[in-house]
Protein backbone atom coordinates (compact mmCIF):
# COMPACT_ATOMS: atom_id res chain seq x y z
CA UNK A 1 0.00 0.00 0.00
CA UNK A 2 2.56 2.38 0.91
CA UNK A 3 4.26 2.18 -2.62
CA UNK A 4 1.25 2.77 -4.42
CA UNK A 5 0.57 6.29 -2.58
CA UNK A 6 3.51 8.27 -4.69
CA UNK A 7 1.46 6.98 -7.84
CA UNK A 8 -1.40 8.41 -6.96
CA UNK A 9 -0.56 11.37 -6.57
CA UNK A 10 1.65 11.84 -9.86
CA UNK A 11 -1.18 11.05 -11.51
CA UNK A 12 -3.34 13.12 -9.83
CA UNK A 13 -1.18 16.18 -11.14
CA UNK A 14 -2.16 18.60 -14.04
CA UNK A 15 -0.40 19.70 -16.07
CA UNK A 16 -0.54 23.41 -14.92
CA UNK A 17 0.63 22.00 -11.44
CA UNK A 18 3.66 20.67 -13.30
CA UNK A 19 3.98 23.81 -15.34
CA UNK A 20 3.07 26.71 -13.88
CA UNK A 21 3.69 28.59 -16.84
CA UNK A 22 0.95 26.49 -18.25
CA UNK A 23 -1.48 28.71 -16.47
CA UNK A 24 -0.68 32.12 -17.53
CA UNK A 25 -0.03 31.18 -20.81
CA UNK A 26 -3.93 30.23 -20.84
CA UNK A 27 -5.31 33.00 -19.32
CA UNK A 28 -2.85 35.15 -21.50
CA UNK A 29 -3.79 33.18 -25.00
CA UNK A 30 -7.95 33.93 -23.50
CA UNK A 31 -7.22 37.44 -22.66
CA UNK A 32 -5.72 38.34 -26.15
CA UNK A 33 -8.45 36.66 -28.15
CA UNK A 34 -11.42 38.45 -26.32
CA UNK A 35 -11.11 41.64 -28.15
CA UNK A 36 -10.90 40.33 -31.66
CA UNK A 37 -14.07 38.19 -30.38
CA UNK A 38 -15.18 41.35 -29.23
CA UNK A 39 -15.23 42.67 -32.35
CA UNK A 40 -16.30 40.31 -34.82
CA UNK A 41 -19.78 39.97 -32.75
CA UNK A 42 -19.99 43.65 -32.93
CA UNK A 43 -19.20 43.61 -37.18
CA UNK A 44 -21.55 40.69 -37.32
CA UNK A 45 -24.59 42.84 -35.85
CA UNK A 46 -23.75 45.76 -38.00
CA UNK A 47 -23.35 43.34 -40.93
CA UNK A 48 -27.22 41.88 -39.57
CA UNK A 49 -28.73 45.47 -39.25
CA UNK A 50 -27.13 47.19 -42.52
CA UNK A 51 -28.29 43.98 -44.21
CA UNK A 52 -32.14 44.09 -43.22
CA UNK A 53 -32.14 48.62 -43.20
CA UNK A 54 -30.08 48.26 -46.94
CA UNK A 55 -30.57 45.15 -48.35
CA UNK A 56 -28.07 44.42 -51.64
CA UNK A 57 -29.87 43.77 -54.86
CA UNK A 58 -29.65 40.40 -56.63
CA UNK A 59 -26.43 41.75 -58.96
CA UNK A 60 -24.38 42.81 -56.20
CA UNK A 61 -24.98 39.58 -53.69
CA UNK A 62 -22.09 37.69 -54.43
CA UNK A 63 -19.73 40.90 -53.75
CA UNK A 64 -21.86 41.83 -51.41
CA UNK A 65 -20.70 38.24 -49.54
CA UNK A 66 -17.34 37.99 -50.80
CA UNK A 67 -16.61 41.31 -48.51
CA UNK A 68 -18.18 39.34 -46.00
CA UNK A 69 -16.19 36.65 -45.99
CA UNK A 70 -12.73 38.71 -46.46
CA UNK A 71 -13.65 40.50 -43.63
CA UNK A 72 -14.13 37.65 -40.94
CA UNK A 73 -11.15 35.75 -42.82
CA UNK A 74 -9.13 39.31 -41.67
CA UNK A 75 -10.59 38.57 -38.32
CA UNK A 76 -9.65 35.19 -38.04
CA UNK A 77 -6.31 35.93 -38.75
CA UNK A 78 -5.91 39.16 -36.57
CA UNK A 79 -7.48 36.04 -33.87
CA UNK A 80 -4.72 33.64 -34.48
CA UNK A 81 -1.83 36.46 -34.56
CA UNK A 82 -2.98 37.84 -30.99
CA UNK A 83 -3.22 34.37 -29.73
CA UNK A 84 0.19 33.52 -31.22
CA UNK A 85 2.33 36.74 -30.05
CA UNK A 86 0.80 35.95 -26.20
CA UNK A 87 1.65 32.20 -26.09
CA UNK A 88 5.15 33.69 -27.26
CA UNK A 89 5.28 36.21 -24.62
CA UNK A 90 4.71 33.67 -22.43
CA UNK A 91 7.02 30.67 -23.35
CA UNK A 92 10.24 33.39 -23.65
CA UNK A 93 9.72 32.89 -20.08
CA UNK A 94 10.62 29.69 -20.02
CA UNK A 95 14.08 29.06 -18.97
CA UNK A 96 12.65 30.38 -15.58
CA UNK A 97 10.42 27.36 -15.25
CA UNK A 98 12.74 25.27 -13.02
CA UNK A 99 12.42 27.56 -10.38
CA UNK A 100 8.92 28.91 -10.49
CA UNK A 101 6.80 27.91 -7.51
CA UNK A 102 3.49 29.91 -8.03
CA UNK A 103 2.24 31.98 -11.37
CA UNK A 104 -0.09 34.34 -11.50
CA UNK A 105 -1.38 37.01 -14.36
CA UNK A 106 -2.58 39.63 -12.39
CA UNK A 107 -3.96 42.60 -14.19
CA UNK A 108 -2.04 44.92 -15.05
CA UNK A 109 0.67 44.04 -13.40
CA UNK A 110 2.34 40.92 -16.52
CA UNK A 111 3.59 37.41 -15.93
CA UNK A 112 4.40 37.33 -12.10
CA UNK A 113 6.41 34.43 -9.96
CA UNK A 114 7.15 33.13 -6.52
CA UNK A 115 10.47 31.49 -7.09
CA UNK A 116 11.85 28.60 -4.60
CA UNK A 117 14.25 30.85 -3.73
CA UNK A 118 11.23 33.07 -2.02
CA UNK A 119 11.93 35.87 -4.77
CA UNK A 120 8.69 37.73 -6.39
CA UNK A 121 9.10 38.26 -9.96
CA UNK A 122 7.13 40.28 -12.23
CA UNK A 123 7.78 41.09 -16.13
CA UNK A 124 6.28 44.55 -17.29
CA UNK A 125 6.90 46.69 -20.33
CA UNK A 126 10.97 47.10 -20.74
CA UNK A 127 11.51 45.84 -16.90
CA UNK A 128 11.73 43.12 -14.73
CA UNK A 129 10.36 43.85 -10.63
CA UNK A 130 12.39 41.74 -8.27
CA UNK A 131 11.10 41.96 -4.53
CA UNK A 132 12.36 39.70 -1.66
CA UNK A 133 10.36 39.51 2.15
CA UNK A 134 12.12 39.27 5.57
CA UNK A 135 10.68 38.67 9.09
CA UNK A 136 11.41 40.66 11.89
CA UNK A 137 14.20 38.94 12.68
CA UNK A 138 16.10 39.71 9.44
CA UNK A 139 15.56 36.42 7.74
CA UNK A 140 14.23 35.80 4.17
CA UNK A 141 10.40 34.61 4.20
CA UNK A 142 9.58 32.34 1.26
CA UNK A 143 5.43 33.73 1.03
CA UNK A 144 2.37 32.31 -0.91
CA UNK A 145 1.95 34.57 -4.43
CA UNK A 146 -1.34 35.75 -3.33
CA UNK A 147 0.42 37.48 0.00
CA UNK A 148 3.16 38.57 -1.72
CA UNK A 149 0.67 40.81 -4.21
CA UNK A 150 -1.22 41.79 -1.37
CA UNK A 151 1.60 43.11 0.79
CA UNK A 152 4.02 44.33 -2.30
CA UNK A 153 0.25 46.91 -2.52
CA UNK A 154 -0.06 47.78 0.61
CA UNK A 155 -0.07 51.53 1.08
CA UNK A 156 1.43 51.55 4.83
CA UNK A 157 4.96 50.52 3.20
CA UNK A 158 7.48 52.98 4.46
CA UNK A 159 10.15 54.24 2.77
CA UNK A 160 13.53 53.48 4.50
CA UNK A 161 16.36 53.42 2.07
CA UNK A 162 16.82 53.55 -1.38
CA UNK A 163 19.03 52.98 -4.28
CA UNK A 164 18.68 55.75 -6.65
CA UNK A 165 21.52 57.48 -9.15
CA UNK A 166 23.99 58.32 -6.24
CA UNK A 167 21.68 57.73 -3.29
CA UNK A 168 22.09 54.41 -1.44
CA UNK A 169 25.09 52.31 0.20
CA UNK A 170 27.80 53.08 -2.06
CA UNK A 171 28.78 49.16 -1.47
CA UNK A 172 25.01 47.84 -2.90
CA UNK A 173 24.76 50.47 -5.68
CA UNK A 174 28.00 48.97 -6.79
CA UNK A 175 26.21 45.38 -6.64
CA UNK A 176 23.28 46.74 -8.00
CA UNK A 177 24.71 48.23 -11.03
CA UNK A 178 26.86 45.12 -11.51
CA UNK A 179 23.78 43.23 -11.79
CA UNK A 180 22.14 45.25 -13.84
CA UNK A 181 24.97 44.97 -16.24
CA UNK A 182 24.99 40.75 -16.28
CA UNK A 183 20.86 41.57 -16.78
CA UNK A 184 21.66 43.66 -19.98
CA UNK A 185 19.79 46.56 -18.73
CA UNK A 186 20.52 50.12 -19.07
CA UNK A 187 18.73 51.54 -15.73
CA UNK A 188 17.90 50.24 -11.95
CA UNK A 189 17.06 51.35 -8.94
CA UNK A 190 15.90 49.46 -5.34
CA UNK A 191 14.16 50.33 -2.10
CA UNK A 192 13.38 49.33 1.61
CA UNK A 193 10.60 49.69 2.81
CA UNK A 194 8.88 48.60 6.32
CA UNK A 195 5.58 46.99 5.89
CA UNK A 196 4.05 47.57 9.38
CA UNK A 197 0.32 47.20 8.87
CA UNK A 198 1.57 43.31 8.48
CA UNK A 199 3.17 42.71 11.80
CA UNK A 200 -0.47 41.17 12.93
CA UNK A 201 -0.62 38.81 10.15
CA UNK A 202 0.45 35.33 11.19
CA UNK A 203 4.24 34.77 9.35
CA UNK A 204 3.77 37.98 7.73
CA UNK A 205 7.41 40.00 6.44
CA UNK A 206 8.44 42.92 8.00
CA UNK A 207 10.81 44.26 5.50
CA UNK A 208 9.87 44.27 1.42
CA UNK A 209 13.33 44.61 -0.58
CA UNK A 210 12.27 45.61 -4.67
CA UNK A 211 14.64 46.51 -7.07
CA UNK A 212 13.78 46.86 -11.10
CA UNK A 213 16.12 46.92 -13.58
CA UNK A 214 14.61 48.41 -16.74
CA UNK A 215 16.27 48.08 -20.54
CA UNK A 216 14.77 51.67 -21.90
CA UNK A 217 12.98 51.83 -25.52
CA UNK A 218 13.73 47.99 -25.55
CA UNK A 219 12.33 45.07 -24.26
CA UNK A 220 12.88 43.48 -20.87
CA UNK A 221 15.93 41.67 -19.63
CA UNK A 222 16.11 38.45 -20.98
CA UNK A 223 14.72 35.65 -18.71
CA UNK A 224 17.70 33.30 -19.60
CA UNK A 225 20.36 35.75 -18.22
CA UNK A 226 17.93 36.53 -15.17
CA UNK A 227 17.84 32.74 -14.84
CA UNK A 228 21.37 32.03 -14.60
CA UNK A 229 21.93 35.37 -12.22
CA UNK A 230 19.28 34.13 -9.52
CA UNK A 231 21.66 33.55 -7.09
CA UNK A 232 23.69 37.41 -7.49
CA UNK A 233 19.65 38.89 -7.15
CA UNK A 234 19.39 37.10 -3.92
CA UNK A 235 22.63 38.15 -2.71
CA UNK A 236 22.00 41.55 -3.65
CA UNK A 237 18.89 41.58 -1.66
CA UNK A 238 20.72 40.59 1.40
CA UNK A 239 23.63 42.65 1.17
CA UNK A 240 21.43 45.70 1.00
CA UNK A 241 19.41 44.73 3.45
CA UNK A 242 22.72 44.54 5.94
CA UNK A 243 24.19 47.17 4.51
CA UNK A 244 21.61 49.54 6.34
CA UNK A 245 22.08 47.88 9.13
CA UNK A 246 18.61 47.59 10.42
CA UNK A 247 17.64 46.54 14.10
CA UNK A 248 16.25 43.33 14.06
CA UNK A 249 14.23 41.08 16.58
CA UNK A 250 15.33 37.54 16.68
């Protein structure tokens, strides 16, 4: 009996449970598709109402449904082209799928992960949003993606350092900009900031860590580079949290 368990429960997997990329890459492939569906129900009711106010005469019929049909057929395609480019948007993110734990598509926010390492990962526009959670007593808190959106929102998030141009440990801006370099991007910047409204919430952070590293009039840092630098983000995020030297409760 107790061999037969571990079956089970392989088999009792989906495939977005294997994949969580799965997931978003069906709700994105949905989401693109509604407004061409959108508006081929609103041409076919136009179509419906010019055809009974305007009927065409006999000799201009079959033009009359050849525009018709080249017009859906334009729809169709437009259909399959939005559906394609999302799917795509989605799999580039791909070589991150080893170490996704949770994905979510949370409007508007893009693509967003809980990694194993506990990092929260967003894509969005030309940048990639990197924030990393510790307790009270300093350590890193691996959260659930649904807390980590909720608290990354929260409004009672303090400022208390940040990494901006010159401003910032000279010692973490250095890290910083080195890993925006092995990113490819050509602009970052990161913050601390004290989430105290959460201190009530059972295993709630106290400290949210976010840095973004943007690539300006281009597209986002490659998820194969940010793949293979998961372990420099993570160290960034503790050396700056150090570096300020914040009292802790342990």
């Amino acid at each position: 009996m107790g061999e037969k368990q571990p079956q089970r429960v392989i088999l009792g997997m989906t495939l977005e449970t294997a994949n969580p990329l799965k997931k978003i890459e069906r709700i994105a492939r949905r989401s693109a598709r509604i407004p061409t569906a959108v508006a081929a129900v609103l041409f076919a009711i136009l179509f419906f109402i010019g055809t009974i106010l305007t009927p065409p005469r006999s000799d201009e019929l079959l033009r009359y449904l050849a525009t018709i049909a080249i017009l859906f057929g334009l729809l169709a395609a437009f259909w399959a082209l939005m559906d394609r480019l999302a799917a795509r948007a989605i799999r580039r993110l791909s070589p991150l799928k080893p170490h996704v734990r949770e994905a979510a598509l949370p409007w508007p926010r893009g693509p967003t992960f809980v990694l194993d390492n506990g990092l929260l990962l967003t894509y969005h526009g030309s940048g990639v949003f990197l924030t990393m959670f510790f307790g009270p007593d300093g350590s890193v808190r691996h959260v659930r993606l649904e807390d980590a959106l909720r608290w990354t929102k929260r409004r009672d998030l303090k400022l208390v350092s940040q990494i901006r141009g010159k401003r910032g440990p000279p010692a973490a801006r250095a890290h910083l900009d080195g890993l925006q370099a092995r990113l490819g991007g050509n602009a970052s910047f990161a913050a601390i900031g004290e989430l105290k409204g959460a201190t009530q919430d059972m295993g709630a952070p106290r400290w949210v860590v976010s840095a973004i590293v943007l690539r300006l009039l281009s597209r986002a840092p490659r998820p194969d580079r940010l793949a293979s630098e998961l372990s420099a983000v993570e160290s960034f995020f503790t050396d700056f949290f150090r570096a300020m030297d914040i009292p802790t409760s342990g």
